[in-house]
Protein backbone atom coordinates (compact mmCIF):
# COMPACT_ATOMS: atom_id res chain seq x y z
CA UNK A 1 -95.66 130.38 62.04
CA UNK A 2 -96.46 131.76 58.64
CA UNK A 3 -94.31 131.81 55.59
CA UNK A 4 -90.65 132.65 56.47
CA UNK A 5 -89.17 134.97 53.85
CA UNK A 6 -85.26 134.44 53.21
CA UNK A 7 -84.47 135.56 50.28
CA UNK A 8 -81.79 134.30 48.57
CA UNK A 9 -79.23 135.01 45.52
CA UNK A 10 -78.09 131.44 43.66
CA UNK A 11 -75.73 132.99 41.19
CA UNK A 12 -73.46 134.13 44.47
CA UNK A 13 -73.07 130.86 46.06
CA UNK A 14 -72.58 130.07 49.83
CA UNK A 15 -76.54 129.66 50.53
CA UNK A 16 -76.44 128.21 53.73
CA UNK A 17 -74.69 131.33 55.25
CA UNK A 18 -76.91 133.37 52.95
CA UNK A 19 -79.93 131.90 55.42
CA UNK A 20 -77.96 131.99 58.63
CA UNK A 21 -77.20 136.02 57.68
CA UNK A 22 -80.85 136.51 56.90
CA UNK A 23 -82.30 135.13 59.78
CA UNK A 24 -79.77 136.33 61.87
CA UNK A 25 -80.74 139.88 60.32
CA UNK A 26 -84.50 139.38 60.99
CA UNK A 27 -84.07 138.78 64.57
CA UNK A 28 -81.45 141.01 65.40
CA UNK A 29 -84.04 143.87 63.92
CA UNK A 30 -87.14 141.71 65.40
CA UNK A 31 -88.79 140.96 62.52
CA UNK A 32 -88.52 137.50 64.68
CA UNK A 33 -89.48 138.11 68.46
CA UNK A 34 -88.24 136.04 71.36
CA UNK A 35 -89.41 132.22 71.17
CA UNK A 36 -90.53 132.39 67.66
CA UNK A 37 -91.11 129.24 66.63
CA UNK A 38 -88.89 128.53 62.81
CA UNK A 39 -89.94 125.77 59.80
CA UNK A 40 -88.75 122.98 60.25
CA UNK A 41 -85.47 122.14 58.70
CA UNK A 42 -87.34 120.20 55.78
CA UNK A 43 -90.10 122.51 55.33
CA UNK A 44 -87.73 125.57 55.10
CA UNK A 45 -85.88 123.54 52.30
CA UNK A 46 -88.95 122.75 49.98
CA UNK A 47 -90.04 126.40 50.24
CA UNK A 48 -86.52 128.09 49.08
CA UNK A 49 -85.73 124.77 46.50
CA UNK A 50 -82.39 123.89 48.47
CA UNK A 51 -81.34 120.50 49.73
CA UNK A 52 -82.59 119.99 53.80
CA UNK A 53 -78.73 119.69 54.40
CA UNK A 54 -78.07 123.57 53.46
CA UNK A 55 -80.55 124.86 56.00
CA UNK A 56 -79.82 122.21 58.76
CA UNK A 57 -76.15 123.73 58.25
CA UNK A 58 -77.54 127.38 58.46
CA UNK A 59 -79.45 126.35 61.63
CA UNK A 60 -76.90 124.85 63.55
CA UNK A 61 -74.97 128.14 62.61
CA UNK A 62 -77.30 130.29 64.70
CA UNK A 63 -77.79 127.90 67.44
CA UNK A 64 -73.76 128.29 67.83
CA UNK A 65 -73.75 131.67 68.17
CA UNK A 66 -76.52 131.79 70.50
CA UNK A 67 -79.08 133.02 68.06
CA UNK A 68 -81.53 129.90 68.30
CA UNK A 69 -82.25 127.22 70.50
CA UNK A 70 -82.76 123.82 69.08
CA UNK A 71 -84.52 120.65 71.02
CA UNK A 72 -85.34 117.18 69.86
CA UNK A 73 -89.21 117.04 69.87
CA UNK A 74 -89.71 120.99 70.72
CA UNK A 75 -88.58 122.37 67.17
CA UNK A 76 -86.47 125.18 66.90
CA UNK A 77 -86.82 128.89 68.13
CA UNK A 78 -85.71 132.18 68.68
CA UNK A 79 -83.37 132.50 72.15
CA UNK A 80 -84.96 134.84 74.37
CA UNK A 81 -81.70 136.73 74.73
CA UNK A 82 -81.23 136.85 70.63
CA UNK A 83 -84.03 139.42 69.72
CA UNK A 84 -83.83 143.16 70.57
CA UNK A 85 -87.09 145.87 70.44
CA UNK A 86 -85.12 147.86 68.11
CA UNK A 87 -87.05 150.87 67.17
CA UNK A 88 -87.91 151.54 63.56
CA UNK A 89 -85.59 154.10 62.12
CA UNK A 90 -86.74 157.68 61.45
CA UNK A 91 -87.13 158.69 57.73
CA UNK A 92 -83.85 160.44 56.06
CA UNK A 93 -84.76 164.66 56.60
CA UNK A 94 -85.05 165.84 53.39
CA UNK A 95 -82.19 167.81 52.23
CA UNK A 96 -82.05 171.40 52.59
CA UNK A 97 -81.88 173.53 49.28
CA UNK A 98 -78.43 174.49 50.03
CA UNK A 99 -77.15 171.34 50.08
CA UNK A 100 -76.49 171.17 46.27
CA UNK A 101 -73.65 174.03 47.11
CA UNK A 102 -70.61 173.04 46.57
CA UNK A 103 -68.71 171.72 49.68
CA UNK A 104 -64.83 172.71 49.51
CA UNK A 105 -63.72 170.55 52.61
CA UNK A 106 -65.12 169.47 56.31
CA UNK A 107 -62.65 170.97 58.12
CA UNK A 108 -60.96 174.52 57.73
CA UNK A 109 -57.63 172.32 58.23
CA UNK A 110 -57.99 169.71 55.63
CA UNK A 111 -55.89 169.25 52.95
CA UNK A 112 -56.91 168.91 49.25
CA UNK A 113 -57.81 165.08 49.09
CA UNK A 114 -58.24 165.48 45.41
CA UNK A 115 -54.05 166.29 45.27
CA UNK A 116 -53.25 162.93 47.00
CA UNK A 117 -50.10 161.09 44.42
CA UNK A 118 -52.22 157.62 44.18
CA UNK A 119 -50.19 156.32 41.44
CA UNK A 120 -46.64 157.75 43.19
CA UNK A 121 -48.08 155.93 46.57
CA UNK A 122 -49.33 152.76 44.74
CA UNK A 123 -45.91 152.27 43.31
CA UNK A 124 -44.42 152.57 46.55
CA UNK A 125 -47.16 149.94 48.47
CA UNK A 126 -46.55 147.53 45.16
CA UNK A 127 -42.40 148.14 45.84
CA UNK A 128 -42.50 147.10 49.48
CA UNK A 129 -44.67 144.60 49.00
CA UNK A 130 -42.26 143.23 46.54
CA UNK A 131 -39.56 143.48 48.85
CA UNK A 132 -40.80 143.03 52.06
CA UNK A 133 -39.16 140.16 54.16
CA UNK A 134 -42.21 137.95 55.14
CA UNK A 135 -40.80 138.23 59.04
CA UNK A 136 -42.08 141.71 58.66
CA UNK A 137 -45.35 140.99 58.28
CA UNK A 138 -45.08 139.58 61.70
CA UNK A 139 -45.38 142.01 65.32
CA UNK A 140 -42.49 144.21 65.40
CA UNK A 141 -41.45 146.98 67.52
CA UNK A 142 -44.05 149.11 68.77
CA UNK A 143 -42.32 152.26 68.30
CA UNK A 144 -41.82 152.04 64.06
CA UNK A 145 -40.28 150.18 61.25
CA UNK A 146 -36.54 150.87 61.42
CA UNK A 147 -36.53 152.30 57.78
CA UNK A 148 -39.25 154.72 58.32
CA UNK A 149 -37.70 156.04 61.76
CA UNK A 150 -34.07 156.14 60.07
CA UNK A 151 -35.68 157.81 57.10
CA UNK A 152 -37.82 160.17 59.03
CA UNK A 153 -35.12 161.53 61.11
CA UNK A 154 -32.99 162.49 58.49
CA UNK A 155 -35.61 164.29 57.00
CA UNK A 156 -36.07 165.73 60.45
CA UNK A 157 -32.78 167.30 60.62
CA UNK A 158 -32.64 168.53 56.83
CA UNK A 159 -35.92 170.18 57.20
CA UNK A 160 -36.72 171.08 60.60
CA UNK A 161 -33.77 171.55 62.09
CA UNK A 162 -34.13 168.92 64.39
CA UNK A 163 -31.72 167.14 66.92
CA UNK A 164 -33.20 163.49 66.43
CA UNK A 165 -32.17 160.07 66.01
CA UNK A 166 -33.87 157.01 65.16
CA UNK A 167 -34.10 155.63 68.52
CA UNK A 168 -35.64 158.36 69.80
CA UNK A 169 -38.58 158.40 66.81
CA UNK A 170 -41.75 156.26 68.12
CA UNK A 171 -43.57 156.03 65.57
CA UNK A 172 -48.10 156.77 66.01
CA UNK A 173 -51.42 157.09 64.27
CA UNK A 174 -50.84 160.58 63.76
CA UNK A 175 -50.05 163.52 66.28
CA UNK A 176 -53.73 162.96 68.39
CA UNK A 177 -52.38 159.70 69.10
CA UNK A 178 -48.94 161.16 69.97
CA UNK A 179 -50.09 163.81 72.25
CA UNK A 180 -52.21 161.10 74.21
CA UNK A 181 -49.17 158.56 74.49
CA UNK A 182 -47.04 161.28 75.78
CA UNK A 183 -49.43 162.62 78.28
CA UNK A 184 -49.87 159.73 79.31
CA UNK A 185 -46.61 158.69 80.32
CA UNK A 186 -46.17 162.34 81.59
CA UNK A 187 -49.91 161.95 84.14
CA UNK A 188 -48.47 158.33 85.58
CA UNK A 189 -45.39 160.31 86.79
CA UNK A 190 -47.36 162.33 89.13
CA UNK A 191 -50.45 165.61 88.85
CA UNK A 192 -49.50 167.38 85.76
CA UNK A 193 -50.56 170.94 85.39
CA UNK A 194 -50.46 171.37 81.19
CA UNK A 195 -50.17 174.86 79.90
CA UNK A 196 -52.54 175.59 76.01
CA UNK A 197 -52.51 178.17 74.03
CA UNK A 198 -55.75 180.20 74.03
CA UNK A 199 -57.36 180.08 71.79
CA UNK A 200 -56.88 176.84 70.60
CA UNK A 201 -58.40 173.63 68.40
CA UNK A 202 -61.47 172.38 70.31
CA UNK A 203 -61.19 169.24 68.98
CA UNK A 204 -57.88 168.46 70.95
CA UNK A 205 -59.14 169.66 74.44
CA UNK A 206 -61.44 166.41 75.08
CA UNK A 207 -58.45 164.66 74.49
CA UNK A 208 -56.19 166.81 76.96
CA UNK A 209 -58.56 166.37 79.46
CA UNK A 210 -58.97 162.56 79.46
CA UNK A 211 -55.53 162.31 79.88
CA UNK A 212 -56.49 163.59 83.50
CA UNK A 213 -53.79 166.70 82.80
CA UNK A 214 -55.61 170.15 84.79
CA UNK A 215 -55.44 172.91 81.28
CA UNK A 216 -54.10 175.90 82.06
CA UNK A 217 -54.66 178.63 79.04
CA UNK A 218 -52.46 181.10 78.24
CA UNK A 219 -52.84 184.08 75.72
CA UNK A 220 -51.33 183.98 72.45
CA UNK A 221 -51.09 187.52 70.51
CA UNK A 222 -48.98 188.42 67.18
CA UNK A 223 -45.63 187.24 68.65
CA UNK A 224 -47.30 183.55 69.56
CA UNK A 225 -47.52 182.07 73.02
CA UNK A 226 -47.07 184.44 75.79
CA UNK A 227 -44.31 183.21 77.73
CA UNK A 228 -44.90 186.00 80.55
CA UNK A 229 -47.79 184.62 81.21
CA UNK A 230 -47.02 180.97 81.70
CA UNK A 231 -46.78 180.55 85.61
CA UNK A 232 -45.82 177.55 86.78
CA UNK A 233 -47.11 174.55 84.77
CA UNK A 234 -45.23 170.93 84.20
CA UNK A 235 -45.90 171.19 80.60
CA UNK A 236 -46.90 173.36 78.02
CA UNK A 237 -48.69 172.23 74.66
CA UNK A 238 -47.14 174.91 71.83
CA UNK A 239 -47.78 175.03 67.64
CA UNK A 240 -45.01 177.29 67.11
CA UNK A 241 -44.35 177.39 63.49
CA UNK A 242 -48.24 177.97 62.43
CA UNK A 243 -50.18 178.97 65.31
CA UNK A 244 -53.67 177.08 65.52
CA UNK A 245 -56.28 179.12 64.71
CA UNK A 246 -54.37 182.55 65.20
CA UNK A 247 -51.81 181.93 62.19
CA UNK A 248 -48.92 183.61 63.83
CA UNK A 249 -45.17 182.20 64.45
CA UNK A 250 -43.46 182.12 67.71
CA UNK A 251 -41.26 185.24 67.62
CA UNK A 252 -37.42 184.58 68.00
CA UNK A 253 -37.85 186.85 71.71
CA UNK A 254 -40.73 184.24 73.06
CA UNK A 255 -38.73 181.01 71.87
CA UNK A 256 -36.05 182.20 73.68
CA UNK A 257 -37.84 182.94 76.80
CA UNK A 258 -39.38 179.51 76.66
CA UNK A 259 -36.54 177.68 76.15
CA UNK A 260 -35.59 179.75 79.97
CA UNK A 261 -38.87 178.83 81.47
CA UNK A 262 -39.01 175.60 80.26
CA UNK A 263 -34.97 175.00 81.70
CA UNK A 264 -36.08 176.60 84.90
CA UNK A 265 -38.56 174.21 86.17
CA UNK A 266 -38.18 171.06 84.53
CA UNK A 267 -41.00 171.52 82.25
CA UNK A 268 -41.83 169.50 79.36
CA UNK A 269 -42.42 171.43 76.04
CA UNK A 270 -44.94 168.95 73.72
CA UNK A 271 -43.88 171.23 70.15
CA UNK A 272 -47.26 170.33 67.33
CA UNK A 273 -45.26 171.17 64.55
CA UNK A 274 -48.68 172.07 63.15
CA UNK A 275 -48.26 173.07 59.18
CA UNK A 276 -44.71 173.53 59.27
CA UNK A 277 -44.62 171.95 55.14
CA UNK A 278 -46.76 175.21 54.16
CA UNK A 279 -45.35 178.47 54.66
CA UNK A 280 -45.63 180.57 51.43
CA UNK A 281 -43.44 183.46 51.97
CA UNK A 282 -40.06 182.11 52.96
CA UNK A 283 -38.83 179.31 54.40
CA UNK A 284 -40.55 177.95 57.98
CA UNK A 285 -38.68 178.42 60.97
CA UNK A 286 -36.39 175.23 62.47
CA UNK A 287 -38.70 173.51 65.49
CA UNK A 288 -38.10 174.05 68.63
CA UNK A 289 -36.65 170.49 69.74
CA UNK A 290 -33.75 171.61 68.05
CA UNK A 291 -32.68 174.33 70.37
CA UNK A 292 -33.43 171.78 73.85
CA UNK A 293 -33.56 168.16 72.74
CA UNK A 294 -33.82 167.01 76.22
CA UNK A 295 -36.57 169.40 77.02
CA UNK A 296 -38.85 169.79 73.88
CA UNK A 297 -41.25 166.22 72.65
CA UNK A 298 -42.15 167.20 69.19
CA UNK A 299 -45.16 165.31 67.27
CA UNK A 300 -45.89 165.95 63.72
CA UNK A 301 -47.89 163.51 60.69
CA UNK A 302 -48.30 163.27 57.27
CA UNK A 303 -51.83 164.19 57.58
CA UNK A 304 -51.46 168.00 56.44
CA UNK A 305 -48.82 166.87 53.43
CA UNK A 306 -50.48 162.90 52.23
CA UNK A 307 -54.21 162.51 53.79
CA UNK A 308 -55.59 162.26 57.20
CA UNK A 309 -56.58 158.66 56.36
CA UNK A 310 -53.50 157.57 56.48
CA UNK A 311 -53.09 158.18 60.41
CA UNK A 312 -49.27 158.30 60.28
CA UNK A 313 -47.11 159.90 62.61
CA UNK A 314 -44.42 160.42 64.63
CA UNK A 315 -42.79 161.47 68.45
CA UNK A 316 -39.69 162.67 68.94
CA UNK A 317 -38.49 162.70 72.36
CA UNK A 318 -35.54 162.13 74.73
CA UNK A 319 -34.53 159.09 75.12
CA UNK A 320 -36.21 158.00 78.99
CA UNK A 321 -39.54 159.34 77.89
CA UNK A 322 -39.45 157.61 73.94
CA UNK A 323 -38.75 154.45 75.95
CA UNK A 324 -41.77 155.08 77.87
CA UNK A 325 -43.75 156.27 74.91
CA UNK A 326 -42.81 153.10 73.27
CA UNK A 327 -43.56 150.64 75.91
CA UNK A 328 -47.30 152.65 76.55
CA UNK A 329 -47.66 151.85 72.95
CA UNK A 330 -46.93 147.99 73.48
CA UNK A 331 -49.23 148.00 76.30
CA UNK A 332 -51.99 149.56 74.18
CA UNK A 333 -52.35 148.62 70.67
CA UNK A 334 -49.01 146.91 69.44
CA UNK A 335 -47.96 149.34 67.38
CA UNK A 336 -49.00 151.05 63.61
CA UNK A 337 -49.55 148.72 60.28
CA UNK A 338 -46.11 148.08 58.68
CA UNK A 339 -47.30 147.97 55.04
CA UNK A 340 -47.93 152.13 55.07
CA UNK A 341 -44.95 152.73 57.43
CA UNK A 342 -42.58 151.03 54.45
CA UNK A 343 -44.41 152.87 52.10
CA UNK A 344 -43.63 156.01 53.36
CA UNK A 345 -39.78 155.35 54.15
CA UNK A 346 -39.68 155.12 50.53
CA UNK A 347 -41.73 157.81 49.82
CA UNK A 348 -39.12 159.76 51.71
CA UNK A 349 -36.15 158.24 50.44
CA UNK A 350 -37.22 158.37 47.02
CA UNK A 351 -37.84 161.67 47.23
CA UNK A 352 -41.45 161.55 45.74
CA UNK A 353 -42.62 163.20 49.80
CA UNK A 354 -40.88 166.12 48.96
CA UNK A 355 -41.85 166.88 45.06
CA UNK A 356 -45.18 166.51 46.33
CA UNK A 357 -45.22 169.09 48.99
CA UNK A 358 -43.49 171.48 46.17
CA UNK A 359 -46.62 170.63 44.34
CA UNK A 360 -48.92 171.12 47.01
CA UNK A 361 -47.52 174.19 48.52
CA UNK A 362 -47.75 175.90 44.94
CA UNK A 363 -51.29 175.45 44.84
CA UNK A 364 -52.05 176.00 48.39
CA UNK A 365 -50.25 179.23 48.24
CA UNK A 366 -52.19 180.46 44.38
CA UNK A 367 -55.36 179.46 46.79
CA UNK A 368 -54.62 181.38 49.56
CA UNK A 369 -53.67 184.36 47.19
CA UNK A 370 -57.20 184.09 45.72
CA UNK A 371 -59.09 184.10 49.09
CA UNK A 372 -57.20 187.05 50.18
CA UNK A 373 -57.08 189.26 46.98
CA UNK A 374 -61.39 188.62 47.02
CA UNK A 375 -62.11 189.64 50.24
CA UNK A 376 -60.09 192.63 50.05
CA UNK A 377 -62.47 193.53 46.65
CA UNK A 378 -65.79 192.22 47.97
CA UNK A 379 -65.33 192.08 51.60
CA UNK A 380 -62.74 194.80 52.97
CA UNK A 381 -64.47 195.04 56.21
CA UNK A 382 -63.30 191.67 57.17
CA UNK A 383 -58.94 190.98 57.75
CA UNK A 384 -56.98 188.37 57.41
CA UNK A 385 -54.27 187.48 60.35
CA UNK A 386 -51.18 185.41 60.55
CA UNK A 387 -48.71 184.52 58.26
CA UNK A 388 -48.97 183.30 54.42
CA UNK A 389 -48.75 179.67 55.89
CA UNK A 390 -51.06 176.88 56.34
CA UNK A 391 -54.19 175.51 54.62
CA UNK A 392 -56.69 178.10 56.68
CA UNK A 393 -57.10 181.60 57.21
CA UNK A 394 -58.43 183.17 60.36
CA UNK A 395 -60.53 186.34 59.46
CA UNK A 396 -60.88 189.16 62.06
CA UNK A 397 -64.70 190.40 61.73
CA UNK A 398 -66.43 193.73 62.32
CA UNK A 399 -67.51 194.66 65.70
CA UNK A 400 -71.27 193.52 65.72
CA UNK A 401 -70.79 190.95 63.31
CA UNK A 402 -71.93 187.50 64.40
CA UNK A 403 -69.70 184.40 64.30
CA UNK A 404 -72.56 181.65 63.71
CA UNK A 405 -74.28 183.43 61.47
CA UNK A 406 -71.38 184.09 59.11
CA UNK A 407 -70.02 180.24 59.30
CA UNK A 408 -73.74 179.37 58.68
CA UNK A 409 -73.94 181.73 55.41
CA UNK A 410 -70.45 180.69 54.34
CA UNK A 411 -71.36 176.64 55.08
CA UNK A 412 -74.28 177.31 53.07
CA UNK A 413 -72.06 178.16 50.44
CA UNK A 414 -69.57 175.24 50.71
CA UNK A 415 -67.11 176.52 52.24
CA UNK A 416 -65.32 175.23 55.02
CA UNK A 417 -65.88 177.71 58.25
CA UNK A 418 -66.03 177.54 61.78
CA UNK A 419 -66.34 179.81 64.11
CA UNK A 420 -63.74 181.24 66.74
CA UNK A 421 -66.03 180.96 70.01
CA UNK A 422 -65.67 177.46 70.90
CA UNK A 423 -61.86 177.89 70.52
CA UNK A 424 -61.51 180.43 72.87
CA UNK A 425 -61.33 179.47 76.92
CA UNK A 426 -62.74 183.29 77.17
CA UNK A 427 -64.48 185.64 75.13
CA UNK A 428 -63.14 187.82 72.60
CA UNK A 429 -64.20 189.94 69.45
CA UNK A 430 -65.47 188.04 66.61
CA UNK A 431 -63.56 185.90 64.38
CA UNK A 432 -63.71 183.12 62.13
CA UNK A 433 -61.62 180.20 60.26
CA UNK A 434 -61.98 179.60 57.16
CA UNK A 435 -59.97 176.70 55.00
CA UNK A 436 -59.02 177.33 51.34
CA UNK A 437 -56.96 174.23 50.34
CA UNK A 438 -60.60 172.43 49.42
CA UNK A 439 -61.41 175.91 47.60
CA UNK A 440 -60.43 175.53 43.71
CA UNK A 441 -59.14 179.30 42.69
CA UNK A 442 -61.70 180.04 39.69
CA UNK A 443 -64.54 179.77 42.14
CA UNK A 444 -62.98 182.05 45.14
CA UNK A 445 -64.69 184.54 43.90
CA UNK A 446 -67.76 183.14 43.74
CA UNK A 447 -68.00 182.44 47.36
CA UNK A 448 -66.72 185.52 48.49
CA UNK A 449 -69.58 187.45 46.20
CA UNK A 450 -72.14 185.09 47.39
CA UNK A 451 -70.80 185.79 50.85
CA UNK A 452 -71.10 189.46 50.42
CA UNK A 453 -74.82 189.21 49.50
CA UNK A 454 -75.61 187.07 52.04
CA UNK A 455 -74.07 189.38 55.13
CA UNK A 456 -75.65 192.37 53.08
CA UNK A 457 -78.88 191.02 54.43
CA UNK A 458 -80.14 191.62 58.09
CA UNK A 459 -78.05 190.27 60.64
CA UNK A 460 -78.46 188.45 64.24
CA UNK A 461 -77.31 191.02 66.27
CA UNK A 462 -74.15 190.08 68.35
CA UNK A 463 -74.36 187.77 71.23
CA UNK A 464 -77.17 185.55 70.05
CA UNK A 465 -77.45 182.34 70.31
CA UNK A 466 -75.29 181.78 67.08
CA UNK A 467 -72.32 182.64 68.49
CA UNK A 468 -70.85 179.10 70.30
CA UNK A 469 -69.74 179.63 74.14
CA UNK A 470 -66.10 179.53 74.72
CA UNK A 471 -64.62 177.13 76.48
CA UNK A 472 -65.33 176.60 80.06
CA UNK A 473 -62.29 176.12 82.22
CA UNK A 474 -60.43 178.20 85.35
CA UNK A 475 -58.01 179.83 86.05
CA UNK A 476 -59.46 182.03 83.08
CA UNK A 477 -57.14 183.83 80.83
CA UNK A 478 -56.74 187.37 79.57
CA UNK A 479 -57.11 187.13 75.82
CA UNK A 480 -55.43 190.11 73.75
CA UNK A 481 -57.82 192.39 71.92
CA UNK A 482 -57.47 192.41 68.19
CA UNK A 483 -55.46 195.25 68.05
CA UNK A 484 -52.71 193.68 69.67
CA UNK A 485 -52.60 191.02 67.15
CA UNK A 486 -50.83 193.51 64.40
CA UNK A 487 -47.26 192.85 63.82
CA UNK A 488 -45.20 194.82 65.73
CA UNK A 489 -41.99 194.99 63.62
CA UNK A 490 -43.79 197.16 61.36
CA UNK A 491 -44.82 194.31 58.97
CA UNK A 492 -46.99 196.06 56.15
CA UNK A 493 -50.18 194.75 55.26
CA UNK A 494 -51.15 193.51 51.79
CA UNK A 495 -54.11 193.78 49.56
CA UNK A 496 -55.63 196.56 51.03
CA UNK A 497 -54.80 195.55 54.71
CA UNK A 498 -56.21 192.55 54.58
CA UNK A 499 -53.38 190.45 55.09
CA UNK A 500 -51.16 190.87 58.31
CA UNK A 501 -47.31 189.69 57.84
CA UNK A 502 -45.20 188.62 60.61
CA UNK A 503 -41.52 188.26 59.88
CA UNK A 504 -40.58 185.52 61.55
């Protein structure tokens, strides 16, 4: 063969697996085909100036992994099982004009990343690590640290209103992990028949479904899940305090009634005790694992309050099915790293978790304030539902107005939209989500301007191919019109009716 280029960087040291990486690259992208026949070991050395001993070590490398096959008198060449036909990749699109916009988050549910406490979080990791028996760098229990569940619960109980104790705390990688744990241990006991709310997050219902649970959706309207319409189900997946995407609470009537339903069958209620930190307007509502303990798994994370990143959180559930949820986790992964789970017990005893959610739900509220008080000037037309909770807003449209379309426009614009079609397991009027904790204050009104111009101009009409299907699944569901999402306790609206208030 030719030349063999290997290039090579002196200054960094380790040259020999500098050439084994390199030719290891080459073939794995076929720049060397099948049987290829390599320099010898001495030739390869005079070309790149290095001793013979450097590449004989970076040959006998690859011939150890598999990537070259070397015979006395035959030389040494590619393995016929090393090099791939890997298809030169396509040239980068170029980027569209838009795409200098500002982009205020990827998700209408993310936090502002920007508001993480680094230094507040730093000096915790550099505490524990300081303090940290070495035996607890070892495998521990599967279910959590011992601080962080003994920590956690208390918080628990002074916040939520819960009725938890350490050893029923299993500690996950946040609540997608928590809900798949639980419905796991929940499927091996026999068919399980799980109740949703519709609509709901249509990221979660991939992961519902490869538990091997059948979904059964039931409407939610202004006073949250509607219990009536439950039927008989062994389980029923709930976000009670901050309804996903609807924004409404679980009235006091409905938690009530569940708490029967749930008593009357033996049914499990799996509480997401989805942006329960962030309500604006009073204090949240206890969780419902409070009220039945021995009925009611509840999952919730830091990922609203810290950063998604972090993939910490917890389960609480009674004590048979923690034990279960514990020994799943030893079966599947061994458990969450120990480093952030310290960390955070002394986040939460040191109080720091709890002056930062002050923070945060300051400026999440002045945020939310700002998206509401523009659209009522620029876009009146369009209302805002739910409660003043939460890091999103879900934005009843006009009739005719068309859901992709608008998240295109307001995507366009950097913010962070999606539309209400793909949550839904049946159609309903148009709707979309839209996330303001990404969205800095001074440049709501911007957006919402820019937004205005851009519906001004002609539309898709309704029912194109914009708008995403909803979700495809039986027995369907009656979903309430938007009328019957206003409050019915006579809750006034704000800002020009833009805002719908629900008193619970």
């Amino acid at each position: 063969m030719g030349d063999l280029h290997v290039p090579i960087d002196r200054d960094r040291g380790g040259i020999a697996g500098q050439i084994a990486s390199e030719l290891r690259a080459a073939i794995r992208l076929g720049r060397l085909e099948s049987g290829t026949r390599l320099p010898a070991s001495r030739e390869l050395a005079a070309d790149l100036q290095v001793s013979r001993g450097v590449v004989v070590e970076a040959y006998e490398q690859l011939v150890a992994e598999g990537f070259l096959i070397s015979r006395v008198g035959h030389g040494t060449h590619v393995a016929p099982a090393a090099a791939r036909d890997v298809p030169a990749p396509e040239p980068l699109a170029e980027a569209p004009a838009t795409a200098c916009a500002p982009y205020y988050g990827h998700r209408p549910t993310s936090p502002d990343l920007g508001g993480f406490p680094r230094e507040r979080w730093l000096a915790a990791v550099r505490h524990v690590l300081a303090t940290m028996p070495s035996d607890a760098f070892d495998y521990g229990d599967p279910g959590g640290v011992a601080e962080l569940r003994e920590e956690l619960a208390g918080y628990l109980r002074r916040v939520r209103a819960a009725d938890v104790r350490a050893e029923n705390l299993v500690i996950v990688g946040g609540v997608a992990q928590g809900l798949s744990l639980v419905l796991h241990v929940l499927a091996q006991r026999g068919p399980l028949r799980l109740a949703v709310e519709d609509p709901t997050s249509h990221r979660q219902v991939p992961l519902l479904r490869r538990s091997g649970a059948e979904l059964a959706p039931v409407p939610v309207d202004d006073e949250g899940l509607d219990v009536a319409a439950l039927g008989r189900a062994d389980a029923v997946l709930v976000t009670p305090a901050h309804q996903y995407p609807t924004g409404v609470v679980l009235s006091p009537a409905r938690r009530a009634a569940l708490m029967e339903w749930a008593a009357a069958g033996r049914a499990t209620i799996l509480e997401d005790d989805y942006d329960a930190e962030f309500r604006f307007d009073r204090d949240p509502v206890g969780c419902l694992q409070g009220l039945a303990p021995d009925r009611v798994v509840l999952s919730g994370s830091v990922s609203k309050a810290l950063a998604p990143g972090l993939r910490l959180g917890w389960v609480a559930a009674p004590a048979d099915l923690a034990d279960a949820i514990r020994h799943a986790r030893s079966e599947l992964d061994l458990g969450s790293p120990v480093i952030e789970q310290y960390a955070l017990a002394r986040f939460l005893r040191t109080g720091a978790y709890d002056r930062h959610l002050r923070r945060m739900r300051r400026e999440y509220r002045h945020r939310r304030d700002s998206l509401v008080r523009a659209l009522a000037e620029h876009l009146p037309e369009v209302r805002v539902r739910g409660i003043e909770a939460g890091l999103h807003a879900y934005l009843d449209l006009p009739e005719g107005w068309d859901e992709g379309q608008v998240v295109a426009h307001a995507q366009a614009l950097g913010l962070a939209a999606e539309p209400l079609g793909p949550m839904r397991f049946t159609p309903g009027p148009p709707a979309v989500v839209v996330g303001f904790a990404r969205l800095p204050a001074h440049r709501t009104t911007e957006a919402i301007r820019a937004l205005k111009t851009r519906m001004a101009a002609p539309r898709t009409p309704a029912g194109s191919s914009l708008t995403a299907p909803p979700l495809a699944i039986s027995p369907p569901a009656v979903l309430p019109s938007a009328g019957s999402l206003l409050p019915k306790d006579g809750g006034r609206p704000r800002h020009k009716g833009q805002n719908v208030r629900t008193k619970y």
